[in-house]
PDB file of N, CA and C in Angstrom:
ATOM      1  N   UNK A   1       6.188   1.025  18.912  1.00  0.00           N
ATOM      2  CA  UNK A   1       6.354   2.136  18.008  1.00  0.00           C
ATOM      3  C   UNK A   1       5.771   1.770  16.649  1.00  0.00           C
ATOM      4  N   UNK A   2       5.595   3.123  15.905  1.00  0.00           N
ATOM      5  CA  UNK A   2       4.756   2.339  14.343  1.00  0.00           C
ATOM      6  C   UNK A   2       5.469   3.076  13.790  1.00  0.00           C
ATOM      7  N   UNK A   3       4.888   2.837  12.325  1.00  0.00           N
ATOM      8  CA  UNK A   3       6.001   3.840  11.506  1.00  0.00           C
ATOM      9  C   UNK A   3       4.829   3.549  10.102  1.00  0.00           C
ATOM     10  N   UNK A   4       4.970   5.204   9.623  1.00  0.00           N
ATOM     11  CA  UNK A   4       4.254   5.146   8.147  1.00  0.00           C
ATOM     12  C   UNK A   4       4.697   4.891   6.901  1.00  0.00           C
ATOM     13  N   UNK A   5       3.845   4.391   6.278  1.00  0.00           N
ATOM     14  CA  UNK A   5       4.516   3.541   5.111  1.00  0.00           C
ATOM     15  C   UNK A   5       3.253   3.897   4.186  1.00  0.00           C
ATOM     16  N   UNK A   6       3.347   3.953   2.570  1.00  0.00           N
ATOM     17  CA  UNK A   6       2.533   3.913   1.286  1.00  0.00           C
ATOM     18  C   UNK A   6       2.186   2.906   0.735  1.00  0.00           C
ATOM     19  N   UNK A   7       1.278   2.894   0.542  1.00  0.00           N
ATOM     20  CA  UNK A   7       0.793   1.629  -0.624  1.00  0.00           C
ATOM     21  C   UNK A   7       0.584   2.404  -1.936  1.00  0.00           C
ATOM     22  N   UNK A   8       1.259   1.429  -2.943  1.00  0.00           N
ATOM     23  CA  UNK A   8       0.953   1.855  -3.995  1.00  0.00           C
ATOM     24  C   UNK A   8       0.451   0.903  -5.078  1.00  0.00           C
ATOM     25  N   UNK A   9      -0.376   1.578  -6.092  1.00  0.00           N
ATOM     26  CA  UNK A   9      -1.235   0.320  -6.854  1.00  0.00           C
ATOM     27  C   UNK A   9      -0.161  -0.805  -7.198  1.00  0.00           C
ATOM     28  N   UNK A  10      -0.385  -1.672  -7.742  1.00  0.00           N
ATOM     29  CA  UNK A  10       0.607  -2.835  -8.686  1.00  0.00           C
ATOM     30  C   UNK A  10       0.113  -2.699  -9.567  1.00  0.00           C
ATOM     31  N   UNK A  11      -0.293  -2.186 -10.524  1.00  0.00           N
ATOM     32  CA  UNK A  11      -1.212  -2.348 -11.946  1.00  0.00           C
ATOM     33  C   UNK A  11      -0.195  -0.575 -12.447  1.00  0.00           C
ATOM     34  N   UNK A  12      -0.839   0.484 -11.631  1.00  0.00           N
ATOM     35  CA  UNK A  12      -0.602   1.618 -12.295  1.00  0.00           C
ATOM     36  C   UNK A  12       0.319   2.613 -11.743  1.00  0.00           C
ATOM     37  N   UNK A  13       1.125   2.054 -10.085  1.00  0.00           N
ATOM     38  CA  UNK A  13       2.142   2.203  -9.680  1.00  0.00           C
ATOM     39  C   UNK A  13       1.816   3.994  -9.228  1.00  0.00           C
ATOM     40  N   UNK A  14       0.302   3.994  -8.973  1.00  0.00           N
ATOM     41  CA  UNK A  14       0.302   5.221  -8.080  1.00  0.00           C
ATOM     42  C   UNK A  14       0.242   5.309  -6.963  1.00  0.00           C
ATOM     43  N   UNK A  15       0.783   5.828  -6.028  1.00  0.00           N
ATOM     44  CA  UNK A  15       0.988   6.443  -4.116  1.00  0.00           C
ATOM     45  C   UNK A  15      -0.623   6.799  -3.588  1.00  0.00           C
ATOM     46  N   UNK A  16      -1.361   5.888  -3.486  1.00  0.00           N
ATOM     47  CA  UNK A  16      -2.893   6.324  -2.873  1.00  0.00           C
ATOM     48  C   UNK A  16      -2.981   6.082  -1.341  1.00  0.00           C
ATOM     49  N   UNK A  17      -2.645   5.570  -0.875  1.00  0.00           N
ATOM     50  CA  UNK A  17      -2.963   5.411   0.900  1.00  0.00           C
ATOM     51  C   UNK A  17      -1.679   5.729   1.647  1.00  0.00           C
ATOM     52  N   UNK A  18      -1.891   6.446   2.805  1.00  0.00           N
ATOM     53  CA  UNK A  18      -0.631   5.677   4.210  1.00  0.00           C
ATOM     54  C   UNK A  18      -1.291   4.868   4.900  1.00  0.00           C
ATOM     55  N   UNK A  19      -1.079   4.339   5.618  1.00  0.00           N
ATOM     56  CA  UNK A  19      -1.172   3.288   7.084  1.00  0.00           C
ATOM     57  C   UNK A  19       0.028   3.431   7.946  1.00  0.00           C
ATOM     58  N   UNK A  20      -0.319   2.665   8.733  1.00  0.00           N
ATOM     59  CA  UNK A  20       1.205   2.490   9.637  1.00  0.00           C
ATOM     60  C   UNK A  20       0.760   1.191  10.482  1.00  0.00           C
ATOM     61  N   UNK A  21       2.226   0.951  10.299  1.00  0.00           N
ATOM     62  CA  UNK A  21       2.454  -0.729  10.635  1.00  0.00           C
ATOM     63  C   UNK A  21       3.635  -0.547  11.930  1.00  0.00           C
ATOM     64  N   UNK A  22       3.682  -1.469  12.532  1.00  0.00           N
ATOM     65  CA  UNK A  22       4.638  -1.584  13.950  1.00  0.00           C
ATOM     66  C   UNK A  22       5.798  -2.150  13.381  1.00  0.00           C
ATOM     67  N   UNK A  23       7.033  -1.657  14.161  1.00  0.00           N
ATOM     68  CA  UNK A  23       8.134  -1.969  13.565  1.00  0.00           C
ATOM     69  C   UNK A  23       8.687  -2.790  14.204  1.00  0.00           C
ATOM     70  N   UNK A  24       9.243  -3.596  12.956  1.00  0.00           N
ATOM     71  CA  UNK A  24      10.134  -4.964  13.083  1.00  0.00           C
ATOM     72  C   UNK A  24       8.677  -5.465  12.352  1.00  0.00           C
ATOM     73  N   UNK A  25       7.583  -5.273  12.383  1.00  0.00           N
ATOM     74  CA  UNK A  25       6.786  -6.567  10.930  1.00  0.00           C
ATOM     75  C   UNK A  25       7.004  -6.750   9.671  1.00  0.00           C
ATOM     76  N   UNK A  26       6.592  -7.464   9.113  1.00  0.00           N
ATOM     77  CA  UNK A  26       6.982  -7.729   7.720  1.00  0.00           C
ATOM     78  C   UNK A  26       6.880  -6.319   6.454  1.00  0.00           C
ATOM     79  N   UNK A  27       7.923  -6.982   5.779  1.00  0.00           N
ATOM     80  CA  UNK A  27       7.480  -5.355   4.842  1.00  0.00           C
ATOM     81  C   UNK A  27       6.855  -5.776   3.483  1.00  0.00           C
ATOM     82  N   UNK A  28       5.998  -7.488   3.659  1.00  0.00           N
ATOM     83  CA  UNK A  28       5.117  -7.727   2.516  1.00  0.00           C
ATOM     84  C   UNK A  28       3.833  -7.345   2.649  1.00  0.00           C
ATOM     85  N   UNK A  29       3.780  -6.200   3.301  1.00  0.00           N
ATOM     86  CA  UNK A  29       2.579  -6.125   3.101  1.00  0.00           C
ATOM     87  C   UNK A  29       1.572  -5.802   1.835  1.00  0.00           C
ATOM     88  N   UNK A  30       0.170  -6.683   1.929  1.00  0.00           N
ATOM     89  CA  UNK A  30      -0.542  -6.801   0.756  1.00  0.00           C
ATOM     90  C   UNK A  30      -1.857  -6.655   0.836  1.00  0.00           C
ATOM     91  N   UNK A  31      -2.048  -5.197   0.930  1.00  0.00           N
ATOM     92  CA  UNK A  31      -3.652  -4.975   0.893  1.00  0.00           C
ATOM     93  C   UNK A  31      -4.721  -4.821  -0.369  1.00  0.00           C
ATOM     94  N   UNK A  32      -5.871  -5.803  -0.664  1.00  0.00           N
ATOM     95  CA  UNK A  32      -7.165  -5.021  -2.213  1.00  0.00           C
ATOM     96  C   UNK A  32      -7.187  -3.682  -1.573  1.00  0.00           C
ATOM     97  N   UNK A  33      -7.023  -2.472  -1.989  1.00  0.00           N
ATOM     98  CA  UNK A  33      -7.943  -1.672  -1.926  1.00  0.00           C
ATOM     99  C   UNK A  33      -8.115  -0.621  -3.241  1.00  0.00           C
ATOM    100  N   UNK A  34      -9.177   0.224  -3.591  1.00  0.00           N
ATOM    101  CA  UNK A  34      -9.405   0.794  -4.565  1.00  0.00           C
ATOM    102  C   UNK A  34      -8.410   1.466  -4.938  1.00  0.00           C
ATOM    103  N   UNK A  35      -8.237   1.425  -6.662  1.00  0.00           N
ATOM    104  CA  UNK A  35      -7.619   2.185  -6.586  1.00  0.00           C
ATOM    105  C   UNK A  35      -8.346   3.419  -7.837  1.00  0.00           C
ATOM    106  N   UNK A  36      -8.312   4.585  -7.414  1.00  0.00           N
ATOM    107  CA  UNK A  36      -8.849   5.930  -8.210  1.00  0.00           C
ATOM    108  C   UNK A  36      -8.598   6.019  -9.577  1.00  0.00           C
ATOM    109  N   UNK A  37      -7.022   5.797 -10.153  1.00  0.00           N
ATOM    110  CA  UNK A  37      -6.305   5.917 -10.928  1.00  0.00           C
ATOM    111  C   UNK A  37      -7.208   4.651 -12.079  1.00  0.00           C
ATOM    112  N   UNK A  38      -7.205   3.616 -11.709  1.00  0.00           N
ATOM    113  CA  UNK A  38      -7.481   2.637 -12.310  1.00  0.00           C
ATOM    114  C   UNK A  38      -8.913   1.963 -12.444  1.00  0.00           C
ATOM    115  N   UNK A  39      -9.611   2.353 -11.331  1.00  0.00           N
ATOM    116  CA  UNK A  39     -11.222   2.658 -11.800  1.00  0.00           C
ATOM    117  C   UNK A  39     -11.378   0.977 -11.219  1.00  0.00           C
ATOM    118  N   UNK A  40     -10.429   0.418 -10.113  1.00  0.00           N
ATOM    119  CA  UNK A  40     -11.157  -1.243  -9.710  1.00  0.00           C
ATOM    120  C   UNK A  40     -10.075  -1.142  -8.765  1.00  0.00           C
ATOM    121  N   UNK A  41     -10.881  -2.323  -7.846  1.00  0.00           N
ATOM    122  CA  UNK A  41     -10.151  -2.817  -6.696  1.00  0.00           C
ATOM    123  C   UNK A  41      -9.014  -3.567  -7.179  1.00  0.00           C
ATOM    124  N   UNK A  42      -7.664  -3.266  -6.585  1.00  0.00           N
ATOM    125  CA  UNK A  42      -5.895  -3.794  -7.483  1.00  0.00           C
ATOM    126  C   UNK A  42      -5.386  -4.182  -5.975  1.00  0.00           C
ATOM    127  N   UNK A  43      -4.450  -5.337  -6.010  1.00  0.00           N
ATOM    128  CA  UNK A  43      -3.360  -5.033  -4.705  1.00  0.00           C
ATOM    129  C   UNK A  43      -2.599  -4.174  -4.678  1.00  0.00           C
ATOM    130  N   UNK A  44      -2.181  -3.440  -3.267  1.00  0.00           N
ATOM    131  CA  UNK A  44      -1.375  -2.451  -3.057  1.00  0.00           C
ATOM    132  C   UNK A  44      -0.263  -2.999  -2.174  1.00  0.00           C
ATOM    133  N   UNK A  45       0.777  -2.783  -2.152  1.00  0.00           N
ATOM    134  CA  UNK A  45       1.786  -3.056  -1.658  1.00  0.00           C
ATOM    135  C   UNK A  45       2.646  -2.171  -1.555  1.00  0.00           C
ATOM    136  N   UNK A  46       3.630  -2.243  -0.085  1.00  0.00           N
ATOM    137  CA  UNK A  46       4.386  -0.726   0.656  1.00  0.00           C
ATOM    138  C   UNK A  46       4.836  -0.409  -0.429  1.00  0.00           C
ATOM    139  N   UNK A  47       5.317   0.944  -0.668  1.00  0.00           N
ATOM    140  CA  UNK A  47       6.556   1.295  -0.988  1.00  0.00           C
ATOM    141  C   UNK A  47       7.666   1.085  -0.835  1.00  0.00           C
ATOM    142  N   UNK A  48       8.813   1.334  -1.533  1.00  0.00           N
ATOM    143  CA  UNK A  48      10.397   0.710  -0.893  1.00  0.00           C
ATOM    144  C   UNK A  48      10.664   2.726  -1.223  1.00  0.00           C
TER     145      UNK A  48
END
């Protein structure tokens, strides 16, 4: 089973992507990806 989850910047703390991850994995997840808001590639990390 998966389940959807948000990444949101760490710099400017905006909601830009879903994904979905399988459940029971970790909930550190830590992806670079662009972010719009901030005009450069930032880590994103789930939402709580």
């Amino acid at each position: 089973m998966r389940e959807k989850v948000l990444l949101i910047c760490s710099e400017c703390l905006s909601r830009n992507y879903t994904t979905t991850i399988k459940k029971g994995e970790g909930k550190n997840l830590e992806l670079k990806k662009f972010c719009k808001h901030c005009g450069k590639q930032t880590v994103h990390k789930i939402s709580k």
